[in-house]
N, C-alpha and C. Protein backbone atom coordinates (compact mmCIF):
# COMPACT_ATOMS: atom_id res chain seq x y z
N UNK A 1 0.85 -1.17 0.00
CA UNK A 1 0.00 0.00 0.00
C UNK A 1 0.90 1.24 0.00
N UNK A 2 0.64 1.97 -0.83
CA UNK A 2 1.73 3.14 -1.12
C UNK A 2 0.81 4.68 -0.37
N UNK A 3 1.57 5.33 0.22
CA UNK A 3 1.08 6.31 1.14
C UNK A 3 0.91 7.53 0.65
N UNK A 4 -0.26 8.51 0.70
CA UNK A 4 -0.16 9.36 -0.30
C UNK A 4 0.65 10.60 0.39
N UNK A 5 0.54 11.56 -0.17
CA UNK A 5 1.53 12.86 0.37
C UNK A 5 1.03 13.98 -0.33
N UNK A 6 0.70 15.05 0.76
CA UNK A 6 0.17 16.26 0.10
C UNK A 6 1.46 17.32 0.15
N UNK A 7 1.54 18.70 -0.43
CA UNK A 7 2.34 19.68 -0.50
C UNK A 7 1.64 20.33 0.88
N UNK A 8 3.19 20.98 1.45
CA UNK A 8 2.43 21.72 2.64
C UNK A 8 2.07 22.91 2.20
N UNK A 9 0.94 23.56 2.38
CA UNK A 9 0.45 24.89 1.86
C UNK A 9 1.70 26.17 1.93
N UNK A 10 1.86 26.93 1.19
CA UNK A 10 2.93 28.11 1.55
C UNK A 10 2.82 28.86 2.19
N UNK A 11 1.45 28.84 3.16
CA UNK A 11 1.33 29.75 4.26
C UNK A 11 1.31 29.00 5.52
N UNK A 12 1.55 27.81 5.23
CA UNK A 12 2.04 27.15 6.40
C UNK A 12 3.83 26.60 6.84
N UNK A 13 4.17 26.78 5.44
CA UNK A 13 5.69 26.79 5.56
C UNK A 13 6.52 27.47 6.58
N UNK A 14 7.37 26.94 7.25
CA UNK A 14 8.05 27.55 8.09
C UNK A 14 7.35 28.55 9.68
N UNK A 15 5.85 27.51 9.57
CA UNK A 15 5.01 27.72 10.64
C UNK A 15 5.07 27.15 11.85
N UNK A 16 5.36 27.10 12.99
CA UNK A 16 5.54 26.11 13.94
C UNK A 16 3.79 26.07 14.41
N UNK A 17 3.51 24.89 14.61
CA UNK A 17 2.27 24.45 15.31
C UNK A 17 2.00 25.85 17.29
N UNK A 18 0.92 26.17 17.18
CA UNK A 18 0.83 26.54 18.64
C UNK A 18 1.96 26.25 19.69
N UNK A 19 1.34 24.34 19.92
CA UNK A 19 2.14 23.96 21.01
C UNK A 19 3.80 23.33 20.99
N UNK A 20 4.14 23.60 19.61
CA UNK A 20 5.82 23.55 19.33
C UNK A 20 6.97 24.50 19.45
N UNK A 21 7.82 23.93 20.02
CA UNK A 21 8.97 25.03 19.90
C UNK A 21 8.86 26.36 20.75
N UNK A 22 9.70 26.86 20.87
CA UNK A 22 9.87 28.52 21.62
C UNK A 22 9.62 29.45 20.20
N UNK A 23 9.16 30.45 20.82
CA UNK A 23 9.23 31.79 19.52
C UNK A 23 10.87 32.30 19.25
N UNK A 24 11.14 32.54 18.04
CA UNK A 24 12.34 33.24 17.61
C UNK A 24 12.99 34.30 18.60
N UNK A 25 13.50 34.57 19.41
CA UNK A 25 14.10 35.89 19.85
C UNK A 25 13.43 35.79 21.72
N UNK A 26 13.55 34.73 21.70
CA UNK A 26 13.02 34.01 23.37
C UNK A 26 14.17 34.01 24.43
N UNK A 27 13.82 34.13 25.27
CA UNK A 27 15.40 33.74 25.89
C UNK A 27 15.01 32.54 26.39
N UNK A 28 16.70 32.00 25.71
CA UNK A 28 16.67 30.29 26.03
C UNK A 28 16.11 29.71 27.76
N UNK A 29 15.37 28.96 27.45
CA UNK A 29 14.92 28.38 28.96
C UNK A 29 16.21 27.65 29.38
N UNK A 30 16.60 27.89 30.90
CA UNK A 30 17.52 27.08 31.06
C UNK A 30 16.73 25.37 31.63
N UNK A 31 17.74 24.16 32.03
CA UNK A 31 17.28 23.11 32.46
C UNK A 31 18.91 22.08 32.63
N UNK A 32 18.37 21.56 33.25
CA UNK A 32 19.72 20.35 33.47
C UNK A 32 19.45 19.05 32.87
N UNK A 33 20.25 18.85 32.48
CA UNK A 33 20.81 17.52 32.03
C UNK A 33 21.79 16.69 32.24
N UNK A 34 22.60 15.42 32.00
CA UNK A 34 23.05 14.58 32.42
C UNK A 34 24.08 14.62 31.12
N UNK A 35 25.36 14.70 31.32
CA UNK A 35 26.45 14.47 30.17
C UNK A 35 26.80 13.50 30.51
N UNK A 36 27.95 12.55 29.52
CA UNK A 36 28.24 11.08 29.01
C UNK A 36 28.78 10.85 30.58
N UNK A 37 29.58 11.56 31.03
CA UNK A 37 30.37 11.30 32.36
C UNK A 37 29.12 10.51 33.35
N UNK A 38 27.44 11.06 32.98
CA UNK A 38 27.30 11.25 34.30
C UNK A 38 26.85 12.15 35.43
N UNK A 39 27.40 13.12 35.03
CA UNK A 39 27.24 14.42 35.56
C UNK A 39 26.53 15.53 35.11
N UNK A 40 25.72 16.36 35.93
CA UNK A 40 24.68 16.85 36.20
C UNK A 40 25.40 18.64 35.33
N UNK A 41 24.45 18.98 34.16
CA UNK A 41 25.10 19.93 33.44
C UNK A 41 23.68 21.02 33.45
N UNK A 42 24.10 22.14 33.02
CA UNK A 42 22.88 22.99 32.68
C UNK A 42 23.27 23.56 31.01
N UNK A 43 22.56 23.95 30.55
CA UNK A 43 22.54 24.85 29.38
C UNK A 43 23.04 26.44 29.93
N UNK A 44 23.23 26.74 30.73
CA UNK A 44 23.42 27.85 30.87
C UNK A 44 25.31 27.72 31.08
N UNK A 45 25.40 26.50 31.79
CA UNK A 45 26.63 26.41 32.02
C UNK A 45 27.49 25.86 31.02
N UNK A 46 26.63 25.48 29.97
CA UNK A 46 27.40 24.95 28.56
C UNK A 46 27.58 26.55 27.95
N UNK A 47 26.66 27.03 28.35
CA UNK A 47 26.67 28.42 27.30
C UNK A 47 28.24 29.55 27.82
N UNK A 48 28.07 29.23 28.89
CA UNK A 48 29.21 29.99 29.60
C UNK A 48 30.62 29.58 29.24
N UNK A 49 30.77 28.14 28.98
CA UNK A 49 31.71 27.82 28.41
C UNK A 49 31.82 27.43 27.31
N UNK A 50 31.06 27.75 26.40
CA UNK A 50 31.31 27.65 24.86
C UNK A 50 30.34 28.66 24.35
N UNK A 51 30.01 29.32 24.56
CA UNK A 51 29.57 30.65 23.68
C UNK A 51 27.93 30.52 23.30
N UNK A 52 28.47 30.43 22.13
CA UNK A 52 26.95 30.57 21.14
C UNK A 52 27.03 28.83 20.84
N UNK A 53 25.78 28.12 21.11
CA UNK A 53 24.99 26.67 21.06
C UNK A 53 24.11 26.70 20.07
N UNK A 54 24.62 25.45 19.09
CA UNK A 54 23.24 24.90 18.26
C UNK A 54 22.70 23.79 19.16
N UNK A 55 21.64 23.74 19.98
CA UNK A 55 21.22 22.80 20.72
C UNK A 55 19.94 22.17 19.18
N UNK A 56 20.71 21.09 19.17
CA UNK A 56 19.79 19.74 18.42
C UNK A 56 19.37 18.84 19.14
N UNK A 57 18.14 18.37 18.93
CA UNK A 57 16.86 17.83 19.85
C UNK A 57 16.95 16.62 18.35
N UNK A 58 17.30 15.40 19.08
CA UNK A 58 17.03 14.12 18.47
C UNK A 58 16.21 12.64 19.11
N UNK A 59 15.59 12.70 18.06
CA UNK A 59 14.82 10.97 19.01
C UNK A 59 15.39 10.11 19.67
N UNK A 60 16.54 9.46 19.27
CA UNK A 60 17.54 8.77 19.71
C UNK A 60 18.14 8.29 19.34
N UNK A 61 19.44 7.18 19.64
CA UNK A 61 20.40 6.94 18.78
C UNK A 61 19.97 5.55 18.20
N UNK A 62 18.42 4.96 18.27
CA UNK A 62 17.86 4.09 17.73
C UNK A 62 17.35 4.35 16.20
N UNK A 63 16.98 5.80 16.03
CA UNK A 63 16.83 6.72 14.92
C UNK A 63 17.37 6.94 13.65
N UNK A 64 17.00 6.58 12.76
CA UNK A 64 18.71 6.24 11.62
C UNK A 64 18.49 7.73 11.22
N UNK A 65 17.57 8.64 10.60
CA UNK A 65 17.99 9.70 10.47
C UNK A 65 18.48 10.65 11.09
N UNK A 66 18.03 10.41 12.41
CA UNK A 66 18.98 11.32 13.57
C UNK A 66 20.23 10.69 13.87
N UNK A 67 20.54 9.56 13.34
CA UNK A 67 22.01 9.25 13.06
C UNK A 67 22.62 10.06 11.77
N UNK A 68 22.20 9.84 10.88
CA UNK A 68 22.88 10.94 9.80
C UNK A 68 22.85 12.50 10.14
N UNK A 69 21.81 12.80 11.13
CA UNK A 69 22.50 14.21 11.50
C UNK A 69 23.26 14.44 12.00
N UNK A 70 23.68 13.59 12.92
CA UNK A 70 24.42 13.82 14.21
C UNK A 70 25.88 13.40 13.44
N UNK A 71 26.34 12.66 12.51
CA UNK A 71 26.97 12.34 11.34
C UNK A 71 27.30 13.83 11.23
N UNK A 72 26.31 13.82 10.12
CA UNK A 72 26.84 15.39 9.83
C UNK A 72 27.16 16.57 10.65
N UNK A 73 26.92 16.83 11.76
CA UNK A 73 26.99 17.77 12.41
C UNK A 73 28.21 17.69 13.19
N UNK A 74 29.09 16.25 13.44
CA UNK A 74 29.89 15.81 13.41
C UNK A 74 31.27 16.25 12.46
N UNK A 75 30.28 15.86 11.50
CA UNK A 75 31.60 16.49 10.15
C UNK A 75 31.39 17.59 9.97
N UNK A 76 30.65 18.12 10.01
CA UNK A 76 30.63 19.51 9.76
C UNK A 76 31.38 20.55 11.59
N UNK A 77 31.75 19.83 12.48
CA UNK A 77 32.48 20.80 13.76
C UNK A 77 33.18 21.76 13.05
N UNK A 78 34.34 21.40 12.52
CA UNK A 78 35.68 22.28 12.31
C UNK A 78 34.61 23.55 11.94
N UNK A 79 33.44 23.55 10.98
CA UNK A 79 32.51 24.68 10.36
C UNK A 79 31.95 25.67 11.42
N UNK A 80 31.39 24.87 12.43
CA UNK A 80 30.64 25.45 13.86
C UNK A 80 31.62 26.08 14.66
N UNK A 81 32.79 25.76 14.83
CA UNK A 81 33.70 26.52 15.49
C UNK A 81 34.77 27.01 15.07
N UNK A 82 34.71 27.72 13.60
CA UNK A 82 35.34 28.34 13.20
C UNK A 82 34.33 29.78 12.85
N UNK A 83 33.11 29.18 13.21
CA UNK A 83 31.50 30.41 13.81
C UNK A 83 31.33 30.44 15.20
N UNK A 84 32.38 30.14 15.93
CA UNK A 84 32.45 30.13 17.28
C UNK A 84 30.72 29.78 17.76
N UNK A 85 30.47 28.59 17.13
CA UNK A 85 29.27 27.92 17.48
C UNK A 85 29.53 26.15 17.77
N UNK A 86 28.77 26.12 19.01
CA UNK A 86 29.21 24.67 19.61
C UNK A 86 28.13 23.91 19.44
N UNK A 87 27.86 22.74 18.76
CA UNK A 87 26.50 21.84 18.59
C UNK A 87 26.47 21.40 19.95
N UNK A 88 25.34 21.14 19.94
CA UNK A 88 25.04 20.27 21.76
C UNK A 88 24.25 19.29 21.58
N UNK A 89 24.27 18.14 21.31
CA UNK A 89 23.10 17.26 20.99
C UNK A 89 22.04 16.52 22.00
N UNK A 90 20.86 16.16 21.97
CA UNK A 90 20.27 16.07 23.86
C UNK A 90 18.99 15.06 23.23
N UNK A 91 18.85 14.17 23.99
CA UNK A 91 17.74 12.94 23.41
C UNK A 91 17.43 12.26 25.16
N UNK A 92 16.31 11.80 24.87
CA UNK A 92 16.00 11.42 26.11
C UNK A 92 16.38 9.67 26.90
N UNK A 93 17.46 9.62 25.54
CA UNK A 93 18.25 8.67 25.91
C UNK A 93 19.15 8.16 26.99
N UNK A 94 18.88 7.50 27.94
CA UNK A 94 20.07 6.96 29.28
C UNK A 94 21.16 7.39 28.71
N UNK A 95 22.28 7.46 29.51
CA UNK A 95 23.49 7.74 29.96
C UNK A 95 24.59 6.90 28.49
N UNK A 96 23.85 5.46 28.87
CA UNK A 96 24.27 4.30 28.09
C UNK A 96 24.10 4.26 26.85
N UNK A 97 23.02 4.63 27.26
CA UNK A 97 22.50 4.19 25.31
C UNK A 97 23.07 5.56 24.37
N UNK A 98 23.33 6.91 25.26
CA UNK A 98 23.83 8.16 24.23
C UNK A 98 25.16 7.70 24.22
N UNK A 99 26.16 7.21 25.22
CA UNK A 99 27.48 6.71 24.75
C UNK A 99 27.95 6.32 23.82
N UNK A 100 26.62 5.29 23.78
CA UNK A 100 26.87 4.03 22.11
C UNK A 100 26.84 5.26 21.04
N UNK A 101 25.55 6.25 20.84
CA UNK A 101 25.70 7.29 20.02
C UNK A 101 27.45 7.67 19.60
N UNK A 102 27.56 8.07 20.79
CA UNK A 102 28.98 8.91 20.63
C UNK A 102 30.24 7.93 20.20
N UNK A 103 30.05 6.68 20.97
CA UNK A 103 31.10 5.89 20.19
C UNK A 103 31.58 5.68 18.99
N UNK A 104 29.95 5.25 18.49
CA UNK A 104 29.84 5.39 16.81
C UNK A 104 30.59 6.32 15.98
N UNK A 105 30.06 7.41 16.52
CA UNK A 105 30.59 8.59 15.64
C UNK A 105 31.68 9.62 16.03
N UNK A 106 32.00 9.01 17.27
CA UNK A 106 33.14 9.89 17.87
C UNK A 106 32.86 11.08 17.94
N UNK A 107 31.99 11.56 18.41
CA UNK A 107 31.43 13.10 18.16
C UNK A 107 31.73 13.82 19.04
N UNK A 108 32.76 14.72 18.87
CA UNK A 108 33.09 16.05 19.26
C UNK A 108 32.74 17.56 20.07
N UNK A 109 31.82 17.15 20.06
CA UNK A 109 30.62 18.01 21.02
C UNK A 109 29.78 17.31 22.20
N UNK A 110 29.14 18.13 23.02
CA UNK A 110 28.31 17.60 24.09
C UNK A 110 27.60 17.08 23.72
N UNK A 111 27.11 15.84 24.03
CA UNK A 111 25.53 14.85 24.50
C UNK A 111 25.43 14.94 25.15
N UNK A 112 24.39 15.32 25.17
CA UNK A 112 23.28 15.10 27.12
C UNK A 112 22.37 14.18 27.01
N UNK A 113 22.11 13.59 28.02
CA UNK A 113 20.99 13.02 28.33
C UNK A 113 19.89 13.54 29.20
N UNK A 114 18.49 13.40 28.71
CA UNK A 114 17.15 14.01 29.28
C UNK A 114 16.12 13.56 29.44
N UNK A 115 16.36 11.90 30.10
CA UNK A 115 15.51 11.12 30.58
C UNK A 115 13.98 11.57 31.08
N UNK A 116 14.86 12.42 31.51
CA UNK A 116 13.47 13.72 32.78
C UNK A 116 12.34 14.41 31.59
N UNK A 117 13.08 14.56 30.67
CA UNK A 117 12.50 15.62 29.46
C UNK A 117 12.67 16.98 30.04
N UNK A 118 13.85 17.49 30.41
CA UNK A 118 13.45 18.56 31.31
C UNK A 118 13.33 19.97 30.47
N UNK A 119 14.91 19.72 29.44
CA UNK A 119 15.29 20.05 28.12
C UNK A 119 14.05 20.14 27.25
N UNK A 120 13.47 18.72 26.78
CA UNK A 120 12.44 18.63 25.85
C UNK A 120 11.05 19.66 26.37
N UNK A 121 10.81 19.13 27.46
CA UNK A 121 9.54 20.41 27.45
C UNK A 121 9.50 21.76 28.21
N UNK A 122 11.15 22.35 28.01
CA UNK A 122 10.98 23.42 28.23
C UNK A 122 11.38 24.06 26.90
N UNK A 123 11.69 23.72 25.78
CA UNK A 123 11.71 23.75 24.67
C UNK A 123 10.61 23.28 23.95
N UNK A 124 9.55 22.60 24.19
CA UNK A 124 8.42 22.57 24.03
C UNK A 124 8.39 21.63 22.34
N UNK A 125 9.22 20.71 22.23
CA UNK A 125 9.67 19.68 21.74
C UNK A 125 9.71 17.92 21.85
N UNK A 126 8.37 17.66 22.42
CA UNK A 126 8.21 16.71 23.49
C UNK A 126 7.35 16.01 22.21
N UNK A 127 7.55 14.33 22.29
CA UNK A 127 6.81 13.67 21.03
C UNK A 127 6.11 12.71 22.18
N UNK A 128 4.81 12.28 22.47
CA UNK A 128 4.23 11.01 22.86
C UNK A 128 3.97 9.99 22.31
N UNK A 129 4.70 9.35 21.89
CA UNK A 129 4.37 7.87 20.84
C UNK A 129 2.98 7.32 21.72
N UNK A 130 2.30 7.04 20.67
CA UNK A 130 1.04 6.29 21.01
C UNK A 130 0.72 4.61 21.33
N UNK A 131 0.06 3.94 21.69
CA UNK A 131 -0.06 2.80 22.02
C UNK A 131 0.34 1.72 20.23
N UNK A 132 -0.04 2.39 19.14
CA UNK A 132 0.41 1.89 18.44
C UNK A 132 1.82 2.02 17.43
N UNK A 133 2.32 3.55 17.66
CA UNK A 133 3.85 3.73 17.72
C UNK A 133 4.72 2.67 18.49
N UNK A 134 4.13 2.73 19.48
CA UNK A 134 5.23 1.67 20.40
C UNK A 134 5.11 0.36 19.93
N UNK A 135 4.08 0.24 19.61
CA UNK A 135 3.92 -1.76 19.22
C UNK A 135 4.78 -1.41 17.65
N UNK A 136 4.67 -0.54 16.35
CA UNK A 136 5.60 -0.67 15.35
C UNK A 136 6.53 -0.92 15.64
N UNK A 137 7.72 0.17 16.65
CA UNK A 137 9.23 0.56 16.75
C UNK A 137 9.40 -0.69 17.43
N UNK A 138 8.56 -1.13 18.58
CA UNK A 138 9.19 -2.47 18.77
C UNK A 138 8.88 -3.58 17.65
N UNK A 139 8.28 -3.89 16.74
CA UNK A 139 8.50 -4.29 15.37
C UNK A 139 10.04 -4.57 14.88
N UNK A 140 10.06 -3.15 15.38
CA UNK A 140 11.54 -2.79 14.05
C UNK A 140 13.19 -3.59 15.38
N UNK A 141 12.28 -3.52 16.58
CA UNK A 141 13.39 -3.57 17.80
C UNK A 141 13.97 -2.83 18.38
N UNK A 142 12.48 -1.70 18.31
CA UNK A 142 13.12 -0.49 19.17
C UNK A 142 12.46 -0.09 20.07
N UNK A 143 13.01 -0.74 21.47
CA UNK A 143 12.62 -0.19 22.49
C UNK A 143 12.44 0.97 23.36
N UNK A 144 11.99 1.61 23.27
CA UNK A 144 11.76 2.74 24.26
C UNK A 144 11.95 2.99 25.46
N UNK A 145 11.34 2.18 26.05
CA UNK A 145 11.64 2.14 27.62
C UNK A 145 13.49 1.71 28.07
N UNK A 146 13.79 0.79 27.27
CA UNK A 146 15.10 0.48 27.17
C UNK A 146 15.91 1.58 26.74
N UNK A 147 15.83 2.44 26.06
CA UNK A 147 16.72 3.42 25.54
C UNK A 147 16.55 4.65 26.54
N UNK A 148 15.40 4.90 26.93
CA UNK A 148 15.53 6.14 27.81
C UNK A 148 15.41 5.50 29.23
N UNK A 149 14.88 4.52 29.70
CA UNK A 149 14.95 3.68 31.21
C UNK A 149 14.20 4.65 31.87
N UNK A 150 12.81 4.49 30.59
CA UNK A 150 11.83 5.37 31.97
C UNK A 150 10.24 4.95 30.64
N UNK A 151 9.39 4.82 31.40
CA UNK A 151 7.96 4.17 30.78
C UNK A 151 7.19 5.32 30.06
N UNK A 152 7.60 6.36 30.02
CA UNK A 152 6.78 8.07 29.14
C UNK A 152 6.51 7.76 28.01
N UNK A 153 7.46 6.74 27.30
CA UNK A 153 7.10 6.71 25.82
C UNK A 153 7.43 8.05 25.00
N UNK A 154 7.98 8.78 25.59
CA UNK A 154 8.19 10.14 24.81
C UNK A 154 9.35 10.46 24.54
N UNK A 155 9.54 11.11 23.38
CA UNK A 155 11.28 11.60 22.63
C UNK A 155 10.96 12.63 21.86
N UNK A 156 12.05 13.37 21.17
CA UNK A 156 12.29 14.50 20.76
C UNK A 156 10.99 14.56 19.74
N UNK A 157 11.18 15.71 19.32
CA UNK A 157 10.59 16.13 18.01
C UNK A 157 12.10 16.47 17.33
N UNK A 158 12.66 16.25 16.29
CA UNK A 158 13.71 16.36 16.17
C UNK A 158 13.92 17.97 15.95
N UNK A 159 14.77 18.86 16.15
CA UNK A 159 14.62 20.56 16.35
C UNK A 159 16.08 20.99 16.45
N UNK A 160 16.37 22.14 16.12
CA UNK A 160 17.05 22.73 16.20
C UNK A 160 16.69 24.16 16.88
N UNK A 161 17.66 24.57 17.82
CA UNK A 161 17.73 26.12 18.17
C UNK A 161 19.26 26.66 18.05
N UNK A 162 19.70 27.41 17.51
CA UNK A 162 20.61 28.91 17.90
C UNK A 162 20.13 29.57 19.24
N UNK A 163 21.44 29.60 19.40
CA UNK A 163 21.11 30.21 20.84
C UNK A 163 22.56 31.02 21.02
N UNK A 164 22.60 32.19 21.27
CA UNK A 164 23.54 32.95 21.27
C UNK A 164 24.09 33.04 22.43
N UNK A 165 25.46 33.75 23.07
CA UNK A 165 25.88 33.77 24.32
C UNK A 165 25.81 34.63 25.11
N UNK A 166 24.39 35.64 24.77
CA UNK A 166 23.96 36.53 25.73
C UNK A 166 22.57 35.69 26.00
């Protein structure tokens, strides 16, 4: 069965839904998170020590296209900080399971982990997989509860913000 697909209208282009995302020119919400170590980080305190943040919001490292971003965003560092801009990548992935991320790709920048969603819904980036989302991905062998080690069923909307160092 082949799935159909409409064009998104041009006045909806580049529209964020009501309940998505922060407005343009917001000041970043701060929140804590958990880096690979372990240890208990904030966004404010990443910002202090690296400037200006592309914070990228990914589903997880179960995700194959949020593997090719994180790929690219990867290869593309030397680019981000030669714009004195630091990627930060944040999924509501355990400790463990973002490691494996980083192993893979050896990636150069912060992962956090945001089991809590603390990140996700203060960025207002929060996905609820439904009773039948969860029965597909585990289909495919992708557990949820296993990857973030918490029963919400919920992960990124995948997103990007700029966020400057004022």
């Amino acid at each position: 069965m082949l799935k159909e697909y409409t064009a998104t209208p041009n006045d909806k282009l580049g529209v964020l839904p009501d309940d998505l995302g922060i407005p343009v020119g917001q000041t970043a919400p701060d929140f804590t998170a958990t880096d690979l170590e372990g240890a208990s980080t904030t966004l404010s305190a990443l910002r202090e020590k690296h400037g200006a943040i592309l914070l990228a919001f990914y589903r997880g490292g179960w995700c194959p296209y949020c593997n090719f971003e994180i790929h690219a965003l990867s290869k593309a560092f030397p680019d981000f900080k030669s714009k004195s801009v630091t990627p930060v990548a944040i999924s509501v992935d355990k400790v463990d399971e973002a490691s494996k991320t980083n192993a893979t790709y050896e990636i150069p920048f912060p992962v956090l982990s945001d089991s809590e969603l603390r990140g996700h819904e203060a960025f207002r980036v929060v996905h609820e997989a439904s009773d039948d989302e969860v029965s597909r991905l585990k289909g495919f062998g992708i557990d949820l509860e296993k990857s973030s080690g918490k029963a919400h069923h919920k992960f990124a909307v995948p997103a990007f913000f700029l966020i400057d160092a004022s």
